[in-house]
N, C-alpha and C. Protein backbone atom coordinates (compact mmCIF):
# COMPACT_ATOMS: atom_id res chain seq x y z
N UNK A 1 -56.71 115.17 5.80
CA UNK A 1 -57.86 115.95 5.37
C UNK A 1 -57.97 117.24 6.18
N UNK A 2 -57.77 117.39 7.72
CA UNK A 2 -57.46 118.67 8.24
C UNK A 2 -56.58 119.13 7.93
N UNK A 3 -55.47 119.07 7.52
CA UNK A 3 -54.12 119.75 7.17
C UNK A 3 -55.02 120.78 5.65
N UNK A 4 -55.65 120.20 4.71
CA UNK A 4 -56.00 120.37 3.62
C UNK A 4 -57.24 121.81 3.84
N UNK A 5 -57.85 121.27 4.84
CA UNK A 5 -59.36 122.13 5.12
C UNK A 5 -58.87 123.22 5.77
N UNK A 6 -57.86 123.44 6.55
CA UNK A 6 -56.64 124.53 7.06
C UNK A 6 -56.02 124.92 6.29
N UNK A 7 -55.55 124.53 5.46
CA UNK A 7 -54.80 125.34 4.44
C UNK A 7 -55.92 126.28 3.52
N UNK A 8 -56.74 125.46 3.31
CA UNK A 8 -57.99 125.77 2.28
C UNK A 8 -58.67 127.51 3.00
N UNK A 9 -59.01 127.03 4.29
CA UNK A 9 -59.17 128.48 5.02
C UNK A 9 -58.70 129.65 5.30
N UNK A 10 -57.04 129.15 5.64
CA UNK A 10 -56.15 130.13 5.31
C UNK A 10 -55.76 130.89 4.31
N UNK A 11 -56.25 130.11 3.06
CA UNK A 11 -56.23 130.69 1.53
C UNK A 11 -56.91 131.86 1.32
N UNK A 12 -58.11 131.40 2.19
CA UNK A 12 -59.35 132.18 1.82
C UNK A 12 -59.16 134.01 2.48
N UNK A 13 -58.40 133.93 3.46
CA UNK A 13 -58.43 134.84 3.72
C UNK A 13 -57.18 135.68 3.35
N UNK A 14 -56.35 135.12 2.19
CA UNK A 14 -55.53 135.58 1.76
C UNK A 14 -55.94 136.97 0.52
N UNK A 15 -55.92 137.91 0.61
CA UNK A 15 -56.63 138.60 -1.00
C UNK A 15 -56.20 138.24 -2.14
N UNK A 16 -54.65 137.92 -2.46
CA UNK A 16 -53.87 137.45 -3.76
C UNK A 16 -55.03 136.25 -4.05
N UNK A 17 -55.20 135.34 -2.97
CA UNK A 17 -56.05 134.51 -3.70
C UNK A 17 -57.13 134.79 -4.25
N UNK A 18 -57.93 135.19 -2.73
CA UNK A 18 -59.49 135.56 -2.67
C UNK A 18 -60.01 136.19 -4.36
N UNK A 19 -58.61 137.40 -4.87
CA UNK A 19 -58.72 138.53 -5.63
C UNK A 19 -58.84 137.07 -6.93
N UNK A 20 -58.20 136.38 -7.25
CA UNK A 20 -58.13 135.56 -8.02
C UNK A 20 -60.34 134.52 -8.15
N UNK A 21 -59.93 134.18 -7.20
CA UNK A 21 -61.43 133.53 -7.19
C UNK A 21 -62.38 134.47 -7.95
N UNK A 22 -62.20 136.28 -7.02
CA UNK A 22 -63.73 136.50 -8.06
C UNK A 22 -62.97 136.98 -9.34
N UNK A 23 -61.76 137.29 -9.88
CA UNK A 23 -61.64 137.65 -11.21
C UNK A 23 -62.67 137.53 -12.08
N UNK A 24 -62.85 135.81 -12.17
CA UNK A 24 -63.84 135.79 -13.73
C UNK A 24 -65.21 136.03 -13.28
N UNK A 25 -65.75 136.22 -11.85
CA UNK A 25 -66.72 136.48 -11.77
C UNK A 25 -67.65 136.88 -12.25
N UNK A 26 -67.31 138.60 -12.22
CA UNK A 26 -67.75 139.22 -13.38
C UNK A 26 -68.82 139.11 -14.92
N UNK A 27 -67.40 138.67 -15.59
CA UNK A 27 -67.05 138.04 -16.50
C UNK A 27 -68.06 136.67 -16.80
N UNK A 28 -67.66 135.80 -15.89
CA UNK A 28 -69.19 134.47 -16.70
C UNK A 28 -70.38 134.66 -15.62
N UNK A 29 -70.52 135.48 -14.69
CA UNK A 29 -71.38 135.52 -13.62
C UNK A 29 -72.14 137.03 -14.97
N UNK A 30 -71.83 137.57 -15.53
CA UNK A 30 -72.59 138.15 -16.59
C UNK A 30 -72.86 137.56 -18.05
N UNK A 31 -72.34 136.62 -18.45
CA UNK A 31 -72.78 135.93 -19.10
C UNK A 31 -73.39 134.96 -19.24
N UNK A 32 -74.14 134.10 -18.05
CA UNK A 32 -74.59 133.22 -17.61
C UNK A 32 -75.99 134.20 -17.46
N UNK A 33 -75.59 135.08 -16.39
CA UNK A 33 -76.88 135.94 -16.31
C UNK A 33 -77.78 136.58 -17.80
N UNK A 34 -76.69 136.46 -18.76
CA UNK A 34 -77.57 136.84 -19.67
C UNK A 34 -78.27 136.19 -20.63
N UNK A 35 -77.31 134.66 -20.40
CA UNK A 35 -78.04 133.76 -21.14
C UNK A 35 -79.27 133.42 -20.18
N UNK A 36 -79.59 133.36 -19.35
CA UNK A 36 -80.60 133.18 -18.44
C UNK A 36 -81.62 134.26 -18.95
N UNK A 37 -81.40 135.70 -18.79
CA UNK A 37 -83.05 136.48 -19.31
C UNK A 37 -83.13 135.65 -20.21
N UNK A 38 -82.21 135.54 -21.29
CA UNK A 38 -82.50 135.56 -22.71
C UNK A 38 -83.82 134.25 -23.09
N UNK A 39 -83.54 133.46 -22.21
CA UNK A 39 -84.01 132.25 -22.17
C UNK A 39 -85.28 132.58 -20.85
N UNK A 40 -85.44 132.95 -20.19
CA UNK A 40 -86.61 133.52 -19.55
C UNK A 40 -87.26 134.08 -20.40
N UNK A 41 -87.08 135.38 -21.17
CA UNK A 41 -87.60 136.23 -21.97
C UNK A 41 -88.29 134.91 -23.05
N UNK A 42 -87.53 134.76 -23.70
CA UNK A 42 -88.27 133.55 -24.88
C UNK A 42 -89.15 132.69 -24.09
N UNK A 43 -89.46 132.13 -22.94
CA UNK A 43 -90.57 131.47 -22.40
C UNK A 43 -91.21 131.80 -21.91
N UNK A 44 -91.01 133.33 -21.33
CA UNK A 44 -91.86 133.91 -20.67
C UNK A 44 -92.01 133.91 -19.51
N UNK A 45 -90.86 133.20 -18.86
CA UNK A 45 -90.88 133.12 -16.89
C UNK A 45 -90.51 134.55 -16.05
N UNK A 46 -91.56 135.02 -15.70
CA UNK A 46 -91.28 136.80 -15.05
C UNK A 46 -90.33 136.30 -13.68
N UNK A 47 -90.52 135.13 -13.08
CA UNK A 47 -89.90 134.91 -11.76
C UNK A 47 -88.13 134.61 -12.74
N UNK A 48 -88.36 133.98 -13.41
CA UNK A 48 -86.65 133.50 -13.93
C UNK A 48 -86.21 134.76 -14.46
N UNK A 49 -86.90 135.44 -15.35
CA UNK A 49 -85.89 137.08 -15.44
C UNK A 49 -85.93 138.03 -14.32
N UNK A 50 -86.36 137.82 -13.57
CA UNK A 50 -85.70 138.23 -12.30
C UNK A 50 -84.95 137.66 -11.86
N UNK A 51 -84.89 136.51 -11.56
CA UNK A 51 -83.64 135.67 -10.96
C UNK A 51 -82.41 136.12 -12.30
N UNK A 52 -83.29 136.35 -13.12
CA UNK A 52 -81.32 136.56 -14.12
C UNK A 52 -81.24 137.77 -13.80
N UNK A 53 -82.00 138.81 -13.51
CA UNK A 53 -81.32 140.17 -13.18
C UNK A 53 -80.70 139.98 -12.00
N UNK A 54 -80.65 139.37 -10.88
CA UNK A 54 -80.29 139.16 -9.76
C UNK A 54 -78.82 138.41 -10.09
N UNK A 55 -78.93 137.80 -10.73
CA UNK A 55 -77.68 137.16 -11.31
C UNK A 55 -76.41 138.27 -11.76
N UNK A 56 -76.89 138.77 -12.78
CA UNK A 56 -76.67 140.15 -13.07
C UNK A 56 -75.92 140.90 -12.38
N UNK A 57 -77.06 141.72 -11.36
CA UNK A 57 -76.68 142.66 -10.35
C UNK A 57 -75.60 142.19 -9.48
N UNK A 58 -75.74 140.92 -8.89
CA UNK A 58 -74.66 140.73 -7.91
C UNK A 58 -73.11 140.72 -8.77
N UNK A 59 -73.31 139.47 -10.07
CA UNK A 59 -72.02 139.35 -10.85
C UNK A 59 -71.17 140.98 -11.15
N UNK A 60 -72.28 141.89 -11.26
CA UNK A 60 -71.68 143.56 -11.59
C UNK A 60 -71.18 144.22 -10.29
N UNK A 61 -71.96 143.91 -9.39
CA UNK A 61 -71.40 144.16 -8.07
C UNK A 61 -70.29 143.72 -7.27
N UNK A 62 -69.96 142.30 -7.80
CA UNK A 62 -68.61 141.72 -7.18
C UNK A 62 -67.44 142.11 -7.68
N UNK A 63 -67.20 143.55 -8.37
CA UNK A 63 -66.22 144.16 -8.77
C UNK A 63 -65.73 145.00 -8.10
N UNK A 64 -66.56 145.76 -6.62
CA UNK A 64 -66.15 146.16 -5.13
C UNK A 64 -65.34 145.53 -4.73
N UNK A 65 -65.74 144.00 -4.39
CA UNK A 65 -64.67 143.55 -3.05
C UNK A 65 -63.54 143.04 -4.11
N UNK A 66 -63.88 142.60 -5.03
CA UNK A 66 -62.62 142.09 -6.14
C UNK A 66 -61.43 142.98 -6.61
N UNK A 67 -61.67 144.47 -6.65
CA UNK A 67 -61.30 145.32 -6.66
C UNK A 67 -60.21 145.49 -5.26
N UNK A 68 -61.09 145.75 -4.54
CA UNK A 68 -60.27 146.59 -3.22
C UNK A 68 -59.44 144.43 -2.44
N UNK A 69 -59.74 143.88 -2.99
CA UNK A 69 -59.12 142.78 -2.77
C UNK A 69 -57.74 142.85 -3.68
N UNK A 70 -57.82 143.10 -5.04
CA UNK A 70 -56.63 143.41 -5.92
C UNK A 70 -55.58 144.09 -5.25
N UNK A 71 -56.71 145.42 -5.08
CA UNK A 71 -55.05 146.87 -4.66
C UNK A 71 -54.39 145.90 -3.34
N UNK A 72 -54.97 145.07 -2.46
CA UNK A 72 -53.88 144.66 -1.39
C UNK A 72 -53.28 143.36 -1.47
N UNK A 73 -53.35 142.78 -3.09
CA UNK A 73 -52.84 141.58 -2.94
C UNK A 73 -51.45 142.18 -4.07
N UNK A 74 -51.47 143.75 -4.38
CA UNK A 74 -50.67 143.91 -5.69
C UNK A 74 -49.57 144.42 -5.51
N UNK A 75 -48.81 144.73 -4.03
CA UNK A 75 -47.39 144.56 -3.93
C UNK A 75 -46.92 143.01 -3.30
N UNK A 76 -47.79 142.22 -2.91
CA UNK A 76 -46.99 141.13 -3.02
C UNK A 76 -47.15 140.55 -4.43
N UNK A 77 -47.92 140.89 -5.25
CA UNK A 77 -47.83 140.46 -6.81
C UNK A 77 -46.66 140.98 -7.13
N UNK A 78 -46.43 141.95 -6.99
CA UNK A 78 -45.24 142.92 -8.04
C UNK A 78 -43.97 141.98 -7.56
N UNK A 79 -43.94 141.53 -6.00
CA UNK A 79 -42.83 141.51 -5.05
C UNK A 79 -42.10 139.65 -5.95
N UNK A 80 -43.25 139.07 -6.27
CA UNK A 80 -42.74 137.83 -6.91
C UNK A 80 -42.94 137.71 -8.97
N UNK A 81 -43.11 138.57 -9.16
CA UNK A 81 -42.80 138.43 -10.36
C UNK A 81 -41.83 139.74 -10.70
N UNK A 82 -41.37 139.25 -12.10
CA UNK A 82 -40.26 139.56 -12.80
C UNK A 82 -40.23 140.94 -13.24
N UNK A 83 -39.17 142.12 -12.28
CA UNK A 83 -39.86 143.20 -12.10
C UNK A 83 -39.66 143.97 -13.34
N UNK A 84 -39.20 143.28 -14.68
CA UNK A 84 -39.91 144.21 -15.74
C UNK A 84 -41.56 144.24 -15.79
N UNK A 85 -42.39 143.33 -15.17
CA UNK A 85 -43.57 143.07 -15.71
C UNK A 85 -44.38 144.25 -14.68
N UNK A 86 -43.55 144.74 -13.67
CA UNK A 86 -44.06 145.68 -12.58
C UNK A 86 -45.00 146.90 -13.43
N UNK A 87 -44.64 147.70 -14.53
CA UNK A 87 -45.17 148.35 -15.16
C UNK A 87 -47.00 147.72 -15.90
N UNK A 88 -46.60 146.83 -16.48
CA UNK A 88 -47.96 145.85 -16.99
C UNK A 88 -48.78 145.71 -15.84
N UNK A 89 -48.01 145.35 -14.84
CA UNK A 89 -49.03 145.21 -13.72
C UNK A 89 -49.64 146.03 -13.13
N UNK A 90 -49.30 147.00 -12.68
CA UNK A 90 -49.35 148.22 -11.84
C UNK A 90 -50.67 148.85 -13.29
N UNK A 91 -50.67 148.77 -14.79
CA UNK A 91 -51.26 148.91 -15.90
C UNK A 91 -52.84 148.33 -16.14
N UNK A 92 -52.53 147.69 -15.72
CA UNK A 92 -53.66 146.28 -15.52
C UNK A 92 -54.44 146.72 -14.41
N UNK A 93 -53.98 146.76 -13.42
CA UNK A 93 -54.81 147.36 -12.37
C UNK A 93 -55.48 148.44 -12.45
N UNK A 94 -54.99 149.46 -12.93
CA UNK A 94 -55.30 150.30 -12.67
C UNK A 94 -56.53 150.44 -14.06
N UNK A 95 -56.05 149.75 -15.30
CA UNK A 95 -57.68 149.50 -16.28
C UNK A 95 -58.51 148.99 -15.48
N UNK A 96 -58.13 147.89 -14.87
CA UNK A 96 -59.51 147.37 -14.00
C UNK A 96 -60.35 148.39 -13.18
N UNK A 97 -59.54 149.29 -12.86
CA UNK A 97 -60.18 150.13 -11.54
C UNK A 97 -60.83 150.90 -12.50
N UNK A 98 -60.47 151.81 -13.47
CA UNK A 98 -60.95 152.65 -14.18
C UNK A 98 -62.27 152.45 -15.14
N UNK A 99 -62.56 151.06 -15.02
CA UNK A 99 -63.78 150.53 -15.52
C UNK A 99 -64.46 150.08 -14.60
N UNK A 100 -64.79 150.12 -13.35
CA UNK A 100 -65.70 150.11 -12.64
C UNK A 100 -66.68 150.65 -12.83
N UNK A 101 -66.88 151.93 -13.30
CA UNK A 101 -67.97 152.47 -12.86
C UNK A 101 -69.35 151.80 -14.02
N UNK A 102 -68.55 151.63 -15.03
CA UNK A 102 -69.44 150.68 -16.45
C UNK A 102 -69.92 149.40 -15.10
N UNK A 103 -69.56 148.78 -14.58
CA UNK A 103 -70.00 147.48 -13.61
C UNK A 103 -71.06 148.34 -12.67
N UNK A 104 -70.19 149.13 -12.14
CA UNK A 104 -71.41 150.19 -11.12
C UNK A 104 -72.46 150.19 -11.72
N UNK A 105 -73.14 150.42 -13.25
CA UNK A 105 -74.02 151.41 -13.88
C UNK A 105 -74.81 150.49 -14.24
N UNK A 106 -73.97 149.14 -14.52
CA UNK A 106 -75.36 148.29 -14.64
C UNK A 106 -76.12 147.55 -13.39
N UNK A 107 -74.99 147.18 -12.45
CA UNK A 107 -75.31 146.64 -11.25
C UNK A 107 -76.62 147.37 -10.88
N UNK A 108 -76.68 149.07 -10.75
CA UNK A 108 -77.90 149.77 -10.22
C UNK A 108 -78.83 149.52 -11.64
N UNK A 109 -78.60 149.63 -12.80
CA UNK A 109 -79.64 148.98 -13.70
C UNK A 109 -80.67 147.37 -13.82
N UNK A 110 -79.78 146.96 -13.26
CA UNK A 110 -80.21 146.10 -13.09
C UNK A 110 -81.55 145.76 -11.73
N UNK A 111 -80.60 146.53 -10.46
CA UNK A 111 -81.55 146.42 -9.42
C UNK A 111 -82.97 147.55 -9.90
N UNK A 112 -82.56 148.19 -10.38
CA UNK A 112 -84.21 148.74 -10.61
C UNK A 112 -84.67 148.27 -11.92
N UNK A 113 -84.28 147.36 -12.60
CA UNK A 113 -84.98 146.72 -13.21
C UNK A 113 -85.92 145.47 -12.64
N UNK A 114 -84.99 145.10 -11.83
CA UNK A 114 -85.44 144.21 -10.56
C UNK A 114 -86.75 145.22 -9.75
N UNK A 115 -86.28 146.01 -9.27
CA UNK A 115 -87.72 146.60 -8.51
C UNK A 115 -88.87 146.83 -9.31
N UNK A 116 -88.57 147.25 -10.60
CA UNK A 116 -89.32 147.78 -11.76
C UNK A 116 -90.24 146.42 -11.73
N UNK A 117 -89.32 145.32 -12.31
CA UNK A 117 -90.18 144.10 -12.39
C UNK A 117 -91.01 143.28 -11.43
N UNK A 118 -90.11 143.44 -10.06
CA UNK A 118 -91.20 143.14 -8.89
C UNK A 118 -92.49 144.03 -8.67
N UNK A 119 -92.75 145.26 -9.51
CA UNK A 119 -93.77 146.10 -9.51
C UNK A 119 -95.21 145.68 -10.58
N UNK A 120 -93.75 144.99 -11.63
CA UNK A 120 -94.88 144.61 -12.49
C UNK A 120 -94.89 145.37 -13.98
N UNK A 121 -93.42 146.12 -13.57
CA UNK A 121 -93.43 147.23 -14.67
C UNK A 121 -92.23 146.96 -15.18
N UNK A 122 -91.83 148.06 -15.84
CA UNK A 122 -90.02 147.68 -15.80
C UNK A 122 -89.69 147.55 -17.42
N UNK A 123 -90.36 147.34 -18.63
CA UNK A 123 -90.13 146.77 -19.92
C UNK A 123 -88.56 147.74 -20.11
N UNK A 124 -88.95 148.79 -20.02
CA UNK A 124 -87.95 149.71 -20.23
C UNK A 124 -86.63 149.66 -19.48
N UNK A 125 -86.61 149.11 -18.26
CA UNK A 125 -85.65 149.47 -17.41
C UNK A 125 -84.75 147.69 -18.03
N UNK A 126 -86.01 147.06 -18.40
CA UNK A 126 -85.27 145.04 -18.65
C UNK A 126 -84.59 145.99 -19.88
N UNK A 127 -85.20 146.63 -20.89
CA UNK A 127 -84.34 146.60 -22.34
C UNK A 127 -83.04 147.10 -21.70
N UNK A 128 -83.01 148.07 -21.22
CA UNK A 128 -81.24 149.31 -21.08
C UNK A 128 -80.44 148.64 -20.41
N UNK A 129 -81.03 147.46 -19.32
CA UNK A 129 -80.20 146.20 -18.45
C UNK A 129 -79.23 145.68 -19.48
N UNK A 130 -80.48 145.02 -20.06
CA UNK A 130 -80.08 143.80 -21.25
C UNK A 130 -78.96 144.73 -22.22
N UNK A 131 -79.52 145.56 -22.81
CA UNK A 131 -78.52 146.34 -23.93
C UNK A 131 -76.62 146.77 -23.16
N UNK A 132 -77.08 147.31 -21.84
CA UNK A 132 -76.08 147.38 -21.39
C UNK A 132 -75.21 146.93 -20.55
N UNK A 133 -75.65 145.52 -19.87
CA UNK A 133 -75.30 144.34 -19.99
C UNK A 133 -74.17 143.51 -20.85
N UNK A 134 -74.88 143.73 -22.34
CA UNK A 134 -74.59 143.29 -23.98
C UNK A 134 -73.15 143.60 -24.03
N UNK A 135 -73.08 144.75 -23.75
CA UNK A 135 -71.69 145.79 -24.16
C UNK A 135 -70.94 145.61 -22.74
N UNK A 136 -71.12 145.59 -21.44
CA UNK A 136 -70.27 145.49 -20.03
C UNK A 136 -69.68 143.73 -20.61
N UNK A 137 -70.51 143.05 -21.26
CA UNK A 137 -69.81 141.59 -21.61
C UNK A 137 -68.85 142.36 -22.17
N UNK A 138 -68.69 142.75 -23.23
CA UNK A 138 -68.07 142.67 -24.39
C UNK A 138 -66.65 143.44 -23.99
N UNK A 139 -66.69 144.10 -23.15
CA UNK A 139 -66.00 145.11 -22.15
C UNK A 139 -64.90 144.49 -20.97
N UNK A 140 -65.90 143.40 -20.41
CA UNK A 140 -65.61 142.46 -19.32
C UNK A 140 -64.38 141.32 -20.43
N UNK A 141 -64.71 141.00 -21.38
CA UNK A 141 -63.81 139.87 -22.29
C UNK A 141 -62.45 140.75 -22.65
N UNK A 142 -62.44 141.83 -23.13
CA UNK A 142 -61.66 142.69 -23.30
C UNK A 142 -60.45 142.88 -21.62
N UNK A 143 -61.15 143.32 -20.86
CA UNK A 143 -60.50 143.21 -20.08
C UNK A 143 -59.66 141.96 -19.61
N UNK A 144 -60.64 141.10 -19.69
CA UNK A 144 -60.02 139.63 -19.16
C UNK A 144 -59.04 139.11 -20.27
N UNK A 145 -58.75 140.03 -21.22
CA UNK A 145 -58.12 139.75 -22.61
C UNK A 145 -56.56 139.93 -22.28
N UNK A 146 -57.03 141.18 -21.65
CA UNK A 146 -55.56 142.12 -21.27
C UNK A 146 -55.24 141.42 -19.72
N UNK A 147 -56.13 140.96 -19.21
CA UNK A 147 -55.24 140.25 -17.95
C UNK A 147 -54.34 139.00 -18.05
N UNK A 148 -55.00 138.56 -19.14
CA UNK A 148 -54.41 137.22 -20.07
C UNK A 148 -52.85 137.84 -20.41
N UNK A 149 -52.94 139.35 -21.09
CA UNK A 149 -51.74 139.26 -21.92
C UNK A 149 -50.65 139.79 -20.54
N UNK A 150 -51.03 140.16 -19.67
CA UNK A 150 -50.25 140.26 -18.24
C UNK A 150 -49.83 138.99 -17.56
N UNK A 151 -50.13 138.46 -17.24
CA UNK A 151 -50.48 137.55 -16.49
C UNK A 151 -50.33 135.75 -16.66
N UNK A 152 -50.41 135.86 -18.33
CA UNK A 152 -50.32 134.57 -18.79
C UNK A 152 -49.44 134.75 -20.49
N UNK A 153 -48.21 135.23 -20.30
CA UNK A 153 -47.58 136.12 -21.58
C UNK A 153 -47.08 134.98 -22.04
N UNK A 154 -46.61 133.73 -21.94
CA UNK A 154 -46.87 132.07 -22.68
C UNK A 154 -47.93 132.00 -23.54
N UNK A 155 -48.92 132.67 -23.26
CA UNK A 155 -50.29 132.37 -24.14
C UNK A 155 -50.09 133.53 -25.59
N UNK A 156 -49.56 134.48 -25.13
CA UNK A 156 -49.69 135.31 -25.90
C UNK A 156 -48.15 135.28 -27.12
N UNK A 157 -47.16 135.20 -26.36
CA UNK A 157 -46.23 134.78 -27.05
C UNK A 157 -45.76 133.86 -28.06
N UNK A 158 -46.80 132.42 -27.65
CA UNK A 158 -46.72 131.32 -28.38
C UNK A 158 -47.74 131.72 -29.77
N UNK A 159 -48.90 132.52 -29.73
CA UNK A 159 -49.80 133.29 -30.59
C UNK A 159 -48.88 133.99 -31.90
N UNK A 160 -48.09 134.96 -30.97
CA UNK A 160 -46.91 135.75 -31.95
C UNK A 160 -46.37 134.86 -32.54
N UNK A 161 -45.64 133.78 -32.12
CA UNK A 161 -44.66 133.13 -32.93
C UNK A 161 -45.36 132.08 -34.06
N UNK A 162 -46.32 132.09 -33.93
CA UNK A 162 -47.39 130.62 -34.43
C UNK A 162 -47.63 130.95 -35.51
């Protein structure tokens, strides 16, 4: 069991991994968050749609360290896979990076929807969250679409031939 809880630690501070853990973050840490207003909103809990904007904000925000965790786990990525795929990869990354700032835009939407609502105010700042939220999902699946077709090209291949 120590051999296991040592290895487990050492993982952690690996980025190839770490970068792996928050991947889907994002991704269901914004869709969870949104099924949460959605379901606050319909009952009416002001403390639970805050807790889903908080949900929100952080899931949009963990695209910082997930990010700058990527760029240093992505020459030992390149270094063990099959260096035609070096191009896809090096491709992939660099979409990820280039859509940050859509994660940036709601993350701060969100927190002042959050302040908005701890004020007591905010209707306006919850709709442009929520709306743009709506579309960073739809954005976030897309991406995670194309990491699929990098990353897991069995999935995609067996699709073609099927």
């Amino acid at each position: 069991m120590g051999h296991e809880l040592k290895d487990l630690w050492q993982g952690l501070r690996d980025p190839e991994y770490l970068h792996l853990l928050l991947e889907p973050l994002p991704l269901y840490g914004l869709a969870a968050g949104l099924l949460f207003l959605l379901v606050a909103h319909l009952t009416g809990e002001t403390k639970s749609r805050l807790l889903a904007l908080v949900v929100i904000t952080a899931s949009c925000a963990s695209v910082w360290p997930y990010q700058e965790l990527r760029q240093q786990a992505t020459p030992r990525i390149l270094a063990t896979r099959d260096p035609a795929l070096g191009p896809l990869i090096r491709g992939q990354t660099e979409r990820r990076g280039n859509c940050n700032w859509a994660f940036y835009t709601v993350a701060c939407l969100g927190a002042g929807a959050l302040a908005a609502g701890l004020a007591g105010k905010g209707k306006i700042f919850l709709g442009l969250t929520a709306a743009a939220a709506v579309m960073l999902l739809c954005l976030s699946v897309w991406l995670h679409q194309k990491e699929c077709e990098v990353y897991h090209r069995n999935i995609f291949k067996s699709r073609a031939s099927g």
